[in-house]
PDB file of N, CA and C in Angstrom:
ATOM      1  N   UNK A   1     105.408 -27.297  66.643  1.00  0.00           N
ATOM      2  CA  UNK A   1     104.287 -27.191  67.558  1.00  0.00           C
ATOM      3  C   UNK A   1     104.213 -25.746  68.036  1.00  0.00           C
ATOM      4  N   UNK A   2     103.335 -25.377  67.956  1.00  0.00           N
ATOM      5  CA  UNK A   2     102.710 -23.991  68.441  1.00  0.00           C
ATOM      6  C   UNK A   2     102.758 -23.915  70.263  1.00  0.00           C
ATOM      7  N   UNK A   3     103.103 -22.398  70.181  1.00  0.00           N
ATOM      8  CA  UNK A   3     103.150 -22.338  71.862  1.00  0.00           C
ATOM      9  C   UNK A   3     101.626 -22.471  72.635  1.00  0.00           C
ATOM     10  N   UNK A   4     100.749 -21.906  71.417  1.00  0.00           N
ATOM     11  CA  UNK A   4      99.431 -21.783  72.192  1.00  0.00           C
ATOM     12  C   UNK A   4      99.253 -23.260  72.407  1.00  0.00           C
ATOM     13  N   UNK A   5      99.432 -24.304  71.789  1.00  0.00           N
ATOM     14  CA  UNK A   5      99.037 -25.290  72.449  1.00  0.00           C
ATOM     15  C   UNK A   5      98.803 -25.729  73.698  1.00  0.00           C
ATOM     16  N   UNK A   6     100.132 -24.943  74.298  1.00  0.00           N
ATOM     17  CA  UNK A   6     100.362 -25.861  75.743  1.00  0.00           C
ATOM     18  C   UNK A   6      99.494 -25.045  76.573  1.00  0.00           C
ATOM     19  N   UNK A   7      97.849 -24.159  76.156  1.00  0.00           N
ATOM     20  CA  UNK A   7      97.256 -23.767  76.673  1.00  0.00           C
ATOM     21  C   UNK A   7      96.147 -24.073  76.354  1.00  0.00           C
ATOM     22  N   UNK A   8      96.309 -25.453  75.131  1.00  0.00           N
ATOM     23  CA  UNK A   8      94.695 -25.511  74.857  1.00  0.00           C
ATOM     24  C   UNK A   8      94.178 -26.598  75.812  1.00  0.00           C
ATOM     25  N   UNK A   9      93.298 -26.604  76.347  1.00  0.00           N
ATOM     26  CA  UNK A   9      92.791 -27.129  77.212  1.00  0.00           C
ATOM     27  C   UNK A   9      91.832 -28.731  76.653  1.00  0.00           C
ATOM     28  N   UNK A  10      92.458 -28.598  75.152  1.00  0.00           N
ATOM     29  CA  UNK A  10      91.577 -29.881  74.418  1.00  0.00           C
ATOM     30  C   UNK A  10      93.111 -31.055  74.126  1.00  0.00           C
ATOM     31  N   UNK A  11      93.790 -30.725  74.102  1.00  0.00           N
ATOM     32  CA  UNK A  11      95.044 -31.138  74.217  1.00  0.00           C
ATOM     33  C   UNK A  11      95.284 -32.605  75.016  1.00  0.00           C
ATOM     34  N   UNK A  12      96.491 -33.560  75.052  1.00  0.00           N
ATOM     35  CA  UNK A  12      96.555 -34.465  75.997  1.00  0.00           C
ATOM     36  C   UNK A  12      97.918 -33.457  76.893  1.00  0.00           C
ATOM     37  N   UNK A  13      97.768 -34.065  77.802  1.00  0.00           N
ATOM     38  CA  UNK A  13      99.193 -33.567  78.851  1.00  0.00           C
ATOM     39  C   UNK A  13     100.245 -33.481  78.578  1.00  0.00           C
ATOM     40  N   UNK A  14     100.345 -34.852  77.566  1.00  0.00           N
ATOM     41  CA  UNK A  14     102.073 -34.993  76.752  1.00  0.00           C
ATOM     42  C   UNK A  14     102.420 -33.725  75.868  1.00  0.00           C
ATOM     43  N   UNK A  15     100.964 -33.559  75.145  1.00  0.00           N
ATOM     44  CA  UNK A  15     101.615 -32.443  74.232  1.00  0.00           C
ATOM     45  C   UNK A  15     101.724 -31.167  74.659  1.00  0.00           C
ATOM     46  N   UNK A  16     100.759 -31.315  75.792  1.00  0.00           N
ATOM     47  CA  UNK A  16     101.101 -29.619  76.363  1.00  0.00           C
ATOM     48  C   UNK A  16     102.534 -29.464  76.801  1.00  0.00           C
ATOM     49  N   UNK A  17     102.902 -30.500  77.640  1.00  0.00           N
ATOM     50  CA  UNK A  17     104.506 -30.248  78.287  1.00  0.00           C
ATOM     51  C   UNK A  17     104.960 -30.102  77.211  1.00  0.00           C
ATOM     52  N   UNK A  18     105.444 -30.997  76.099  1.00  0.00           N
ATOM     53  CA  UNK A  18     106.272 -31.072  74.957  1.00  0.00           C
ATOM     54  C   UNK A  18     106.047 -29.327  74.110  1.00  0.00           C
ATOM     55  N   UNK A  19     105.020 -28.867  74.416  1.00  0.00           N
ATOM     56  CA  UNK A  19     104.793 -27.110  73.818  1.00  0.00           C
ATOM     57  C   UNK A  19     105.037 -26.600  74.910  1.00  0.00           C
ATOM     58  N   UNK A  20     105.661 -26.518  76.235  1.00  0.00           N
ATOM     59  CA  UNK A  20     106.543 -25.661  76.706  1.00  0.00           C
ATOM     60  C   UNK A  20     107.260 -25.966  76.468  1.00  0.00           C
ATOM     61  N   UNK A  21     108.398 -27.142  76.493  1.00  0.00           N
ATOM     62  CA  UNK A  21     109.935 -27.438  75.985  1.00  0.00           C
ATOM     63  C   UNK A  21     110.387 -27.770  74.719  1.00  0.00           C
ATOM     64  N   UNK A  22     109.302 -27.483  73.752  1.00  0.00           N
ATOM     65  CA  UNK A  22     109.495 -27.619  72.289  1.00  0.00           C
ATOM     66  C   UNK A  22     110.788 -26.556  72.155  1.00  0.00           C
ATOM     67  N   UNK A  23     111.742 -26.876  71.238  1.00  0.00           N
ATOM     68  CA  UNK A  23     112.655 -25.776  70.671  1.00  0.00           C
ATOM     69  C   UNK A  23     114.158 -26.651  71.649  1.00  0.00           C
ATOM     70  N   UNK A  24     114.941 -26.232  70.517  1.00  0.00           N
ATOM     71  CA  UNK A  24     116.671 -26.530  70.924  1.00  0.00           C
ATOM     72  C   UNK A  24     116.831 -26.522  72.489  1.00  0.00           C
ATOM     73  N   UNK A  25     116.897 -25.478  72.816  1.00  0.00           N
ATOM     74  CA  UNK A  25     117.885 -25.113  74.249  1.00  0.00           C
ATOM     75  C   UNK A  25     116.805 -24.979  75.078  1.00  0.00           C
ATOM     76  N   UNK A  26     115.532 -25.153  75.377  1.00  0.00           N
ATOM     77  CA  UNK A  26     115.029 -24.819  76.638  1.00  0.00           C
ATOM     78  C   UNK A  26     115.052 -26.088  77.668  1.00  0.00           C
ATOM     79  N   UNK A  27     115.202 -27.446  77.313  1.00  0.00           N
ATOM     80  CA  UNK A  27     115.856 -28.142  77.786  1.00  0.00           C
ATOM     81  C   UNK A  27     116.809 -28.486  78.617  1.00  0.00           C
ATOM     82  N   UNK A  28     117.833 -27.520  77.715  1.00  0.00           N
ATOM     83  CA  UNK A  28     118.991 -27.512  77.941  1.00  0.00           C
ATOM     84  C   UNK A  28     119.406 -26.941  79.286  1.00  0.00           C
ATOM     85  N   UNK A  29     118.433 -25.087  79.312  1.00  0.00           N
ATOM     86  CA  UNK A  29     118.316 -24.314  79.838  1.00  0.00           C
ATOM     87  C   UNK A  29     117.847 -24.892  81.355  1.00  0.00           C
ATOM     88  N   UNK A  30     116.445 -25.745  81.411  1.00  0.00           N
ATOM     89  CA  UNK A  30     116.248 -26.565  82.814  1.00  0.00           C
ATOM     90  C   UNK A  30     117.300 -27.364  83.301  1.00  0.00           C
ATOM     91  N   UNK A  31     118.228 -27.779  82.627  1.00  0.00           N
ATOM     92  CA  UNK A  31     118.736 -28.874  83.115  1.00  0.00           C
ATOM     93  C   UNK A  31     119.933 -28.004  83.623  1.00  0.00           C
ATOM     94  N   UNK A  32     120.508 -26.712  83.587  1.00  0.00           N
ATOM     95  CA  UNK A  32     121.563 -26.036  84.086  1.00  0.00           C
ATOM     96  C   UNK A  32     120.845 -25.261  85.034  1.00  0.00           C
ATOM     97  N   UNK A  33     119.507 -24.405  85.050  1.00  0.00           N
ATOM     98  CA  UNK A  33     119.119 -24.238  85.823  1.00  0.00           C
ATOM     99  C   UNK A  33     118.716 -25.263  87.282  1.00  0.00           C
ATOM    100  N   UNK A  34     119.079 -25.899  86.931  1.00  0.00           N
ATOM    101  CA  UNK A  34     118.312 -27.348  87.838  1.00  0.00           C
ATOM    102  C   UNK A  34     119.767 -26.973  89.121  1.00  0.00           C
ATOM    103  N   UNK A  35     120.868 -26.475  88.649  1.00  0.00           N
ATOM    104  CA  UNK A  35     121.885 -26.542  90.045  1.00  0.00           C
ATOM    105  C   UNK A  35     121.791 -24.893  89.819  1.00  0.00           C
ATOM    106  N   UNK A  36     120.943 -23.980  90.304  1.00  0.00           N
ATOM    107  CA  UNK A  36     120.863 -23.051  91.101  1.00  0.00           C
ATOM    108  C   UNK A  36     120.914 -21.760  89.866  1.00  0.00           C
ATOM    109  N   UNK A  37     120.855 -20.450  90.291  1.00  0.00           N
ATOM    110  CA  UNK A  37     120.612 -19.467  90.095  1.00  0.00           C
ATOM    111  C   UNK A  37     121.897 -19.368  88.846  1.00  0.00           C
ATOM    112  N   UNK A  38     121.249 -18.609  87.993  1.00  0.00           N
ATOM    113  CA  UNK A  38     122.832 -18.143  86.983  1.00  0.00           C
ATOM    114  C   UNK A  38     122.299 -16.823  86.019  1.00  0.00           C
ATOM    115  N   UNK A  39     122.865 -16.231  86.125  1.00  0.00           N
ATOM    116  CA  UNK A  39     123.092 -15.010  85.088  1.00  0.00           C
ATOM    117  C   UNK A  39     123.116 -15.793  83.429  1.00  0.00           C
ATOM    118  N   UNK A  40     122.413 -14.737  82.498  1.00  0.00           N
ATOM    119  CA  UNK A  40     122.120 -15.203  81.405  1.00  0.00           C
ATOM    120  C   UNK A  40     124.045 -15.077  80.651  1.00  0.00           C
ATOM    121  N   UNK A  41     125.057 -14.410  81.110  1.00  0.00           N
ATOM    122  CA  UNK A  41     126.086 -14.912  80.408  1.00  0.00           C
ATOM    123  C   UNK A  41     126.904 -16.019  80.495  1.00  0.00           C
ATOM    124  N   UNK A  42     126.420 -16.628  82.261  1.00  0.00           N
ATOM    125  CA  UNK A  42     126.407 -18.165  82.158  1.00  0.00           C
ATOM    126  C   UNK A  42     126.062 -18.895  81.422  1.00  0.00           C
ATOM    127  N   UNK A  43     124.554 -19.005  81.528  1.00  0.00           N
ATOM    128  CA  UNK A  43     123.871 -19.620  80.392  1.00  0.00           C
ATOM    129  C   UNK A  43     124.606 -19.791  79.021  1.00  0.00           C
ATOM    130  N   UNK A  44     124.983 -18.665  78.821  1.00  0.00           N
ATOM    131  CA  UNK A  44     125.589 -18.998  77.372  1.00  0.00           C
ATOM    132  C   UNK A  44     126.897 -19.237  77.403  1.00  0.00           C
ATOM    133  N   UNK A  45     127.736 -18.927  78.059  1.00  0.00           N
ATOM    134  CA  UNK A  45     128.768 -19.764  77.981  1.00  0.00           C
ATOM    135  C   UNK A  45     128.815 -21.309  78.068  1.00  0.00           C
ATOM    136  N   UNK A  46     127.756 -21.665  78.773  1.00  0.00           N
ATOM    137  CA  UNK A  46     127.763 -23.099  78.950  1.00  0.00           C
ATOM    138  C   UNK A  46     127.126 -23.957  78.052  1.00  0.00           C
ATOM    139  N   UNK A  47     126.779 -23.114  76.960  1.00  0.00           N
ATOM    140  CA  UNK A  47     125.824 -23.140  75.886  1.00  0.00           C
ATOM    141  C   UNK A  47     126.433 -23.127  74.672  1.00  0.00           C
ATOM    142  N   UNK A  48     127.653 -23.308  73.899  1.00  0.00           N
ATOM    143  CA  UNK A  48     127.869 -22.702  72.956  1.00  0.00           C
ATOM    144  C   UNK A  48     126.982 -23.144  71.555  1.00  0.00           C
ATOM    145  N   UNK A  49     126.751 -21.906  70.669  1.00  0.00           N
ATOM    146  CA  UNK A  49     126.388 -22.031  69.746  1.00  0.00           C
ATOM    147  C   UNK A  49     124.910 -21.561  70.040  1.00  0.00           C
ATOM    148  N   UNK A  50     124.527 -20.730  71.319  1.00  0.00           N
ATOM    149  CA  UNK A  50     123.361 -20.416  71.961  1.00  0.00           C
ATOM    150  C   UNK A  50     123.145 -19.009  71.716  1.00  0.00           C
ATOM    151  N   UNK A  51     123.301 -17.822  71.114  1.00  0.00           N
ATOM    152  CA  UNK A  51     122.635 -16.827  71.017  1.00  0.00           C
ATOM    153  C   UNK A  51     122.173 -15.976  71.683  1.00  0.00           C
ATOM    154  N   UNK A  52     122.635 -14.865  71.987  1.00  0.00           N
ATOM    155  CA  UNK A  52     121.630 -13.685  72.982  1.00  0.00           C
ATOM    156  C   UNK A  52     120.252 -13.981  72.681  1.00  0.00           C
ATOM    157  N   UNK A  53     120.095 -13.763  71.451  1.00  0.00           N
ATOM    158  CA  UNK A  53     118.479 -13.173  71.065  1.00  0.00           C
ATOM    159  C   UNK A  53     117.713 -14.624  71.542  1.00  0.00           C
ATOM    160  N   UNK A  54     118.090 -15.757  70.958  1.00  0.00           N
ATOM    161  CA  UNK A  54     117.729 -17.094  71.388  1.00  0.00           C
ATOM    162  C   UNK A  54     117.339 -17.425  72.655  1.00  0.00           C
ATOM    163  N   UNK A  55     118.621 -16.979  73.495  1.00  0.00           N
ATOM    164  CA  UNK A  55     118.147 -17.328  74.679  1.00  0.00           C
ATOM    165  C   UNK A  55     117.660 -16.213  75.080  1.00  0.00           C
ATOM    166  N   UNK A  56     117.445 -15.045  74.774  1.00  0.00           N
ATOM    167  CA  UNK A  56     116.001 -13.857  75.595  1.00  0.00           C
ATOM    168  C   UNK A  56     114.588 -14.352  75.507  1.00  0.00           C
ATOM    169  N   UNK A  57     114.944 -14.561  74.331  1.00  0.00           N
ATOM    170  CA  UNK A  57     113.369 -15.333  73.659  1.00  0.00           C
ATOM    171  C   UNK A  57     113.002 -16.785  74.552  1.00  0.00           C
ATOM    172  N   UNK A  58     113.687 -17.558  74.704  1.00  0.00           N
ATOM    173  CA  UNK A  58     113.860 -19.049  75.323  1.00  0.00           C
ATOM    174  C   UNK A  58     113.448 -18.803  77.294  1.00  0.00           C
ATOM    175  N   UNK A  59     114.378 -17.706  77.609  1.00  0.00           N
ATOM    176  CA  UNK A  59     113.839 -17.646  78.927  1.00  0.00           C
ATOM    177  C   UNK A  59     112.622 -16.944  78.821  1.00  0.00           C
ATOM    178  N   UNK A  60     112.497 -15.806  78.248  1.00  0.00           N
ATOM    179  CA  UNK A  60     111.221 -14.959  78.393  1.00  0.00           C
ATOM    180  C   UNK A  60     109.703 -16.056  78.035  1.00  0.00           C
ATOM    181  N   UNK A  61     109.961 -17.181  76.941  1.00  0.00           N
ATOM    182  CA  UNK A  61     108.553 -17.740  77.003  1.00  0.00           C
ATOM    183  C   UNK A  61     108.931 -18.770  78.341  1.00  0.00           C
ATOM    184  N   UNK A  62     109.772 -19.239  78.633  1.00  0.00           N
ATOM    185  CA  UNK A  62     110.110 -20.260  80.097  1.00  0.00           C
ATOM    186  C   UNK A  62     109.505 -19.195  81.171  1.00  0.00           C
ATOM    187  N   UNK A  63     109.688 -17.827  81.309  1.00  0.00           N
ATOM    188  CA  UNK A  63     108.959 -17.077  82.657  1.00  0.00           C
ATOM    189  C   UNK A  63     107.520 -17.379  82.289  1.00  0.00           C
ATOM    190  N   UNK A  64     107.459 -16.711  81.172  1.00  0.00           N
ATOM    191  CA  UNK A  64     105.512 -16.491  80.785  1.00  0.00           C
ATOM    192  C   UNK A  64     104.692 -17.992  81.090  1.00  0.00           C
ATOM    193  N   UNK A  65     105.828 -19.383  80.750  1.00  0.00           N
ATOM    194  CA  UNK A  65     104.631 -20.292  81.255  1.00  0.00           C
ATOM    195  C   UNK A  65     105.541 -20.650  82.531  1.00  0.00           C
ATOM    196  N   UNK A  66     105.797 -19.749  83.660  1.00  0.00           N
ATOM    197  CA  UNK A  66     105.993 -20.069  84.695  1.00  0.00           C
ATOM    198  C   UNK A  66     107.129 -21.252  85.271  1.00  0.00           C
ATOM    199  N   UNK A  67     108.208 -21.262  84.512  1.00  0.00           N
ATOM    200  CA  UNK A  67     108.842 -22.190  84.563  1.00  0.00           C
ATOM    201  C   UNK A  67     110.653 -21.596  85.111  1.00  0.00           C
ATOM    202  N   UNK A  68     111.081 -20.132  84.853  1.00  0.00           N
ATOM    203  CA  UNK A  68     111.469 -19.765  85.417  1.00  0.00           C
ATOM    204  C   UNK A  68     111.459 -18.322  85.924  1.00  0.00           C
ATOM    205  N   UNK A  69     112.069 -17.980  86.957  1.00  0.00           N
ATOM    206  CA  UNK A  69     111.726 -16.309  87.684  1.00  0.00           C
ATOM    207  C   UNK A  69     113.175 -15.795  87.040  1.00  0.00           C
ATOM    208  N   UNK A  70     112.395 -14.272  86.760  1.00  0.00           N
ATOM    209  CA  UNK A  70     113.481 -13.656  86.443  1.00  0.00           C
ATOM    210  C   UNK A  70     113.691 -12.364  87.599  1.00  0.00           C
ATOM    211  N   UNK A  71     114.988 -12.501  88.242  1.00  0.00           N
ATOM    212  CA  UNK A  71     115.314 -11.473  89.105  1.00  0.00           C
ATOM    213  C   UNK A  71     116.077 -10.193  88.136  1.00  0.00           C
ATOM    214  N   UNK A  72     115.754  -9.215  88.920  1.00  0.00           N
ATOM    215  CA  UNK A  72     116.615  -7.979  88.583  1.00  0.00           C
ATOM    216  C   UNK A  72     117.009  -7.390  89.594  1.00  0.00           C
ATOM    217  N   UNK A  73     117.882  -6.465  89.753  1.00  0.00           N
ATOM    218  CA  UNK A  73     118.434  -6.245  90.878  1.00  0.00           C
ATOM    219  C   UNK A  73     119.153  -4.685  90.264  1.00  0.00           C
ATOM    220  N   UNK A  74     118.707  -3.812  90.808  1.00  0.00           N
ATOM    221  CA  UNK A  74     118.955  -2.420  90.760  1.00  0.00           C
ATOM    222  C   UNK A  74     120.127  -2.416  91.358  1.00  0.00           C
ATOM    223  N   UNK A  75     121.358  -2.686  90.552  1.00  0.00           N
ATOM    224  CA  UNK A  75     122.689  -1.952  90.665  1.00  0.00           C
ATOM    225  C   UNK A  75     123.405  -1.650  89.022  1.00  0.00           C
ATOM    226  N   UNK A  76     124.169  -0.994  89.365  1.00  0.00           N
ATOM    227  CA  UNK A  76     125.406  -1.125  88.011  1.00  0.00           C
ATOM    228  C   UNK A  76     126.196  -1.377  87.940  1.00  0.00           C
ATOM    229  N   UNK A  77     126.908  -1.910  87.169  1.00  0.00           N
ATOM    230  CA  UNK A  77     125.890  -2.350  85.939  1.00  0.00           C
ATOM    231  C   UNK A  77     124.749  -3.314  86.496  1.00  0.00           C
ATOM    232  N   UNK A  78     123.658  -3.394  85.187  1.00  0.00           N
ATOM    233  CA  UNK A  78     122.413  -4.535  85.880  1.00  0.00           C
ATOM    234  C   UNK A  78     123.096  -5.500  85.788  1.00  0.00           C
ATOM    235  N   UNK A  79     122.599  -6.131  86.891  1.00  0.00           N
ATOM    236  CA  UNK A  79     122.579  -7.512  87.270  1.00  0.00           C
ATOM    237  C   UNK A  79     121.165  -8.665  87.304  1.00  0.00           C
ATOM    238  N   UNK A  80     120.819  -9.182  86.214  1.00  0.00           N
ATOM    239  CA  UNK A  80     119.512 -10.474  85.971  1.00  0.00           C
ATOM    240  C   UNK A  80     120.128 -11.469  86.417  1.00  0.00           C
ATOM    241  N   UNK A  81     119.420 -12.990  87.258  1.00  0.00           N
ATOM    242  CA  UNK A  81     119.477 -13.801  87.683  1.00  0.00           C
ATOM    243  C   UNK A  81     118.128 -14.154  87.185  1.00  0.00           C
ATOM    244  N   UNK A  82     118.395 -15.513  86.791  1.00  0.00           N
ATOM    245  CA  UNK A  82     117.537 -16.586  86.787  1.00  0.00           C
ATOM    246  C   UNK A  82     117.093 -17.646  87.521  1.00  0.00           C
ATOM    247  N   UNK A  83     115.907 -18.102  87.916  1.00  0.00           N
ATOM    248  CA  UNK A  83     116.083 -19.273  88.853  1.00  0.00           C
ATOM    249  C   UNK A  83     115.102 -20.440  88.414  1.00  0.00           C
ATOM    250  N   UNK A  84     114.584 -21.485  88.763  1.00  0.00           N
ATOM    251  CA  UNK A  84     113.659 -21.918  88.327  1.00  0.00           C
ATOM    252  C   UNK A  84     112.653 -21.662  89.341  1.00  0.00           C
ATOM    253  N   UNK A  85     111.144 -22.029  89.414  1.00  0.00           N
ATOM    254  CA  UNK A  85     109.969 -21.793  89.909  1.00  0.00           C
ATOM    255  C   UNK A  85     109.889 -23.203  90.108  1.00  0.00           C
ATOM    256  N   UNK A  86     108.740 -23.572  91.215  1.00  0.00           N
ATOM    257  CA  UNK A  86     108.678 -24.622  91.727  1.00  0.00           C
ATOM    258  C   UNK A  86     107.685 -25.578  90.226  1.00  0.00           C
ATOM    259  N   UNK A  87     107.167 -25.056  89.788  1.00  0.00           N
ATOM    260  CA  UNK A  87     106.890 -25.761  88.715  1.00  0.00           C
ATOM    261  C   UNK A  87     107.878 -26.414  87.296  1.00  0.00           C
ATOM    262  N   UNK A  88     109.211 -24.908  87.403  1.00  0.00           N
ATOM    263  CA  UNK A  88     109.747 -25.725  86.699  1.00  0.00           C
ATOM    264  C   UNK A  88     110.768 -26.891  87.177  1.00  0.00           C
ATOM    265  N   UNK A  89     110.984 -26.812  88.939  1.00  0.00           N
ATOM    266  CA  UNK A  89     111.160 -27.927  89.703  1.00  0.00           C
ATOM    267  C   UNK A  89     110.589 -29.131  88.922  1.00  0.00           C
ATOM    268  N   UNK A  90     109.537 -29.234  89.131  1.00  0.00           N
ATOM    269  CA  UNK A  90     108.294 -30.624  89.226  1.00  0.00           C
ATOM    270  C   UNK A  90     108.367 -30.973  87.038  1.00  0.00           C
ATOM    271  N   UNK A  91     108.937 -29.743  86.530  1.00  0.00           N
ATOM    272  CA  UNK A  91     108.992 -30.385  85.072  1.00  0.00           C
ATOM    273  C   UNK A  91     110.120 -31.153  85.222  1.00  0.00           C
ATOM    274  N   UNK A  92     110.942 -30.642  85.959  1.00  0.00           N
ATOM    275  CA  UNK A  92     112.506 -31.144  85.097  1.00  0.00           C
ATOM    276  C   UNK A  92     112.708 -32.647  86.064  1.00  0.00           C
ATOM    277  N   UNK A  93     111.671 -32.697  87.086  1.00  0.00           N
ATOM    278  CA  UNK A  93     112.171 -33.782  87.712  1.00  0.00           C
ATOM    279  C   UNK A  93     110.916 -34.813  87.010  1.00  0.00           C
ATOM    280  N   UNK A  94     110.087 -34.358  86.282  1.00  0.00           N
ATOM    281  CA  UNK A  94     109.195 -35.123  85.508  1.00  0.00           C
ATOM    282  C   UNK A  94     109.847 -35.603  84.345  1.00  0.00           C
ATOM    283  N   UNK A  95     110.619 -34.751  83.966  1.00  0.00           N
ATOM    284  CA  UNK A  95     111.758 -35.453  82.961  1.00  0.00           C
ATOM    285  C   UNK A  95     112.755 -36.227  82.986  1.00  0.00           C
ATOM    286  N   UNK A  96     113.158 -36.589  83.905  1.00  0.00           N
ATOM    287  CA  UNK A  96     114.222 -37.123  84.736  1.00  0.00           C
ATOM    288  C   UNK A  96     113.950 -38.750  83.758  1.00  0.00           C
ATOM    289  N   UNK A  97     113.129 -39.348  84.430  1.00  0.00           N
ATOM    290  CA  UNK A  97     112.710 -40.526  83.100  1.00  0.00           C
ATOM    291  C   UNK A  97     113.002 -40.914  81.877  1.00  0.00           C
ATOM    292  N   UNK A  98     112.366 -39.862  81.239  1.00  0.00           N
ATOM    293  CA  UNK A  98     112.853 -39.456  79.638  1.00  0.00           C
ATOM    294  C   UNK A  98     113.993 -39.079  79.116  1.00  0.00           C
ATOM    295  N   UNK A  99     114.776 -38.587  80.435  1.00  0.00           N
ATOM    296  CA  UNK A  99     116.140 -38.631  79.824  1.00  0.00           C
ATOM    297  C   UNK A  99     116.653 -40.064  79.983  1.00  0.00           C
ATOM    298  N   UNK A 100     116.255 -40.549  80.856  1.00  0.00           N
ATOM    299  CA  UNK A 100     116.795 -41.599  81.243  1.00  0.00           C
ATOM    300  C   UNK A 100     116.705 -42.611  80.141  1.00  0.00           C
ATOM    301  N   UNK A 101     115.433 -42.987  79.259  1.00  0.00           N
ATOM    302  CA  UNK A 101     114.939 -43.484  78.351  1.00  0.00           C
ATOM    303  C   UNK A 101     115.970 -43.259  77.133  1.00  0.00           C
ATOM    304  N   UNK A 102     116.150 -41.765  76.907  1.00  0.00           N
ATOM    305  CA  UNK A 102     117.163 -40.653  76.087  1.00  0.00           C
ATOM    306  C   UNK A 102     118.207 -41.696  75.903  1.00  0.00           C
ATOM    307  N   UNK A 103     119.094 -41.715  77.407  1.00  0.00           N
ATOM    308  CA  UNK A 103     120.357 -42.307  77.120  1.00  0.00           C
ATOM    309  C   UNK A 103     120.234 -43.744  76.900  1.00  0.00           C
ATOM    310  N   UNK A 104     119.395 -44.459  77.133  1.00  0.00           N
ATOM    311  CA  UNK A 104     119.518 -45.980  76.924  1.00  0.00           C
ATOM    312  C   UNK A 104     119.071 -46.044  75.420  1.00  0.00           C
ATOM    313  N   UNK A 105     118.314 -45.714  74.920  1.00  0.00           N
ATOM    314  CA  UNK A 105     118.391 -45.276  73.377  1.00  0.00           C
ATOM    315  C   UNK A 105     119.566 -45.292  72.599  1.00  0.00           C
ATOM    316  N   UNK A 106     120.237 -43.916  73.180  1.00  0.00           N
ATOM    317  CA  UNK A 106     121.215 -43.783  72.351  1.00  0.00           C
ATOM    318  C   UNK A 106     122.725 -44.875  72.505  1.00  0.00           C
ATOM    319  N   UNK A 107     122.502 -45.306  74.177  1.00  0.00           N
ATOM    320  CA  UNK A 107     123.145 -46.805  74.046  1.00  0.00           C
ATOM    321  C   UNK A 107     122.720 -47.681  73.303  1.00  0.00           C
ATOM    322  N   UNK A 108     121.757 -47.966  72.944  1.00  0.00           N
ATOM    323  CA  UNK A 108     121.007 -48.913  71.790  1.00  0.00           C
ATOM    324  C   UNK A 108     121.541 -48.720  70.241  1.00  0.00           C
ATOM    325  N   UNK A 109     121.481 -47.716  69.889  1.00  0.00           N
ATOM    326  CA  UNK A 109     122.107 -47.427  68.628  1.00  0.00           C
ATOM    327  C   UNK A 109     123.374 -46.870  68.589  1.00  0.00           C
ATOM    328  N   UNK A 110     124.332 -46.824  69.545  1.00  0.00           N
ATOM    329  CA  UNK A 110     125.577 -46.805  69.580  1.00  0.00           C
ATOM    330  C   UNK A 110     126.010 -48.491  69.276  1.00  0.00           C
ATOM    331  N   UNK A 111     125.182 -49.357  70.155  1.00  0.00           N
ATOM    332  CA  UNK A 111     125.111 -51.071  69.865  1.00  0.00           C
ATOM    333  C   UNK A 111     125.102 -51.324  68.586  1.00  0.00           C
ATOM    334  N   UNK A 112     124.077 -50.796  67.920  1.00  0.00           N
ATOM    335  CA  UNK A 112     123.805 -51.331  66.451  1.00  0.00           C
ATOM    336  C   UNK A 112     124.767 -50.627  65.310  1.00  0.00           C
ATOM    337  N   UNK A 113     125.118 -50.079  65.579  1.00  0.00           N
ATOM    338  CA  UNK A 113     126.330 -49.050  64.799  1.00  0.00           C
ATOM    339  C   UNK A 113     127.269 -49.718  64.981  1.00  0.00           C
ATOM    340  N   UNK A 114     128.079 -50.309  66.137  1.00  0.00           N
ATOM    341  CA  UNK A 114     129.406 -51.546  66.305  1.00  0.00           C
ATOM    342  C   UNK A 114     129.010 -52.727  65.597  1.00  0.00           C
ATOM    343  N   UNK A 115     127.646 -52.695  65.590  1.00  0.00           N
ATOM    344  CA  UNK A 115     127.443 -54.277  65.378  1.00  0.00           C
ATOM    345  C   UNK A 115     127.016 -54.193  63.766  1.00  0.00           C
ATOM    346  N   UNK A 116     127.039 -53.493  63.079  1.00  0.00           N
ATOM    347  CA  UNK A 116     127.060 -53.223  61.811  1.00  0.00           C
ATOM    348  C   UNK A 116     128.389 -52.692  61.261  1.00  0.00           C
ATOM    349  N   UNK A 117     129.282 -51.872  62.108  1.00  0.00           N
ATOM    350  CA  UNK A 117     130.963 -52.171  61.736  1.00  0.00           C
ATOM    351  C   UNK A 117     131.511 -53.233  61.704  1.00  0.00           C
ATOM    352  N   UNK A 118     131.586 -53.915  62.695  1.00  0.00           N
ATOM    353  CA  UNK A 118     131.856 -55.369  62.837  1.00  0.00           C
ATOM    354  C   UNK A 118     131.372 -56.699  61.772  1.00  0.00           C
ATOM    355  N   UNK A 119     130.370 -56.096  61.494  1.00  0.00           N
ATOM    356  CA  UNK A 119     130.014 -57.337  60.223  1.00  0.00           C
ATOM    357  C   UNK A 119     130.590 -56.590  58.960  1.00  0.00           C
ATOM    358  N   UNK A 120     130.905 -55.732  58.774  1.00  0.00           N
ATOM    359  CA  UNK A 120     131.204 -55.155  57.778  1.00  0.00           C
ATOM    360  C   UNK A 120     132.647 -55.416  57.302  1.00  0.00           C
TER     361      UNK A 120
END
């Protein structure tokens, strides 16, 4: 899915959200942002297998559609902080559901996976 989507205005709602959080880690990224401010080498530590360039790219389109602020802070070395924006507040708690959905799912087919060992 294309980013411009989540700006076309012919679009349904589902797919616009789903074209801001389309891609691996931006997800990921709300849901650590969700307990407070962190420097991008947080981020990736808590991230493994997450990428500088990945995640520059990942926060920089998350600022552009307003989802998180990026601080800078004139000392040295620089110091960037990330935070979320009250919108990306109102996404991640709009998601809250869908994860919820997420894990009972994957309880569902954790079920059917025993229950296909078991006959086996």
């Amino acid at each position: 899915m294309t980013r411009s989507r989540a700006q076309d205005p012919d679009v349904c709602g589902v797919t616009a959200a789903i074209a801001v959080i389309d891609g691996k880690w931006k997800t990921s990224l709300l849901w650590l942002l969700e307990s407070g401010p962190h420097r991008p080498a947080e981020l990736r530590r808590r991230l493994p297998g997450l990428s500088e360039k990945v995640l520059t790219q990942a926060l920089r389109e998350m600022a552009e559609d307003g989802l998180v602020h990026r601080e800078v802070y004139d000392v040295l070395p620089p110091k960037t902080v990330y935070t979320l924006t009250g919108l990306g507040r109102d996404l991640s708690e709009a998601l809250g559901p869908v994860s919820d959905w997420g894990h009972g799912h994957l309880d569902r087919l954790r079920e059917r996976e025993r229950e296909r060992e078991a006959a086996s």
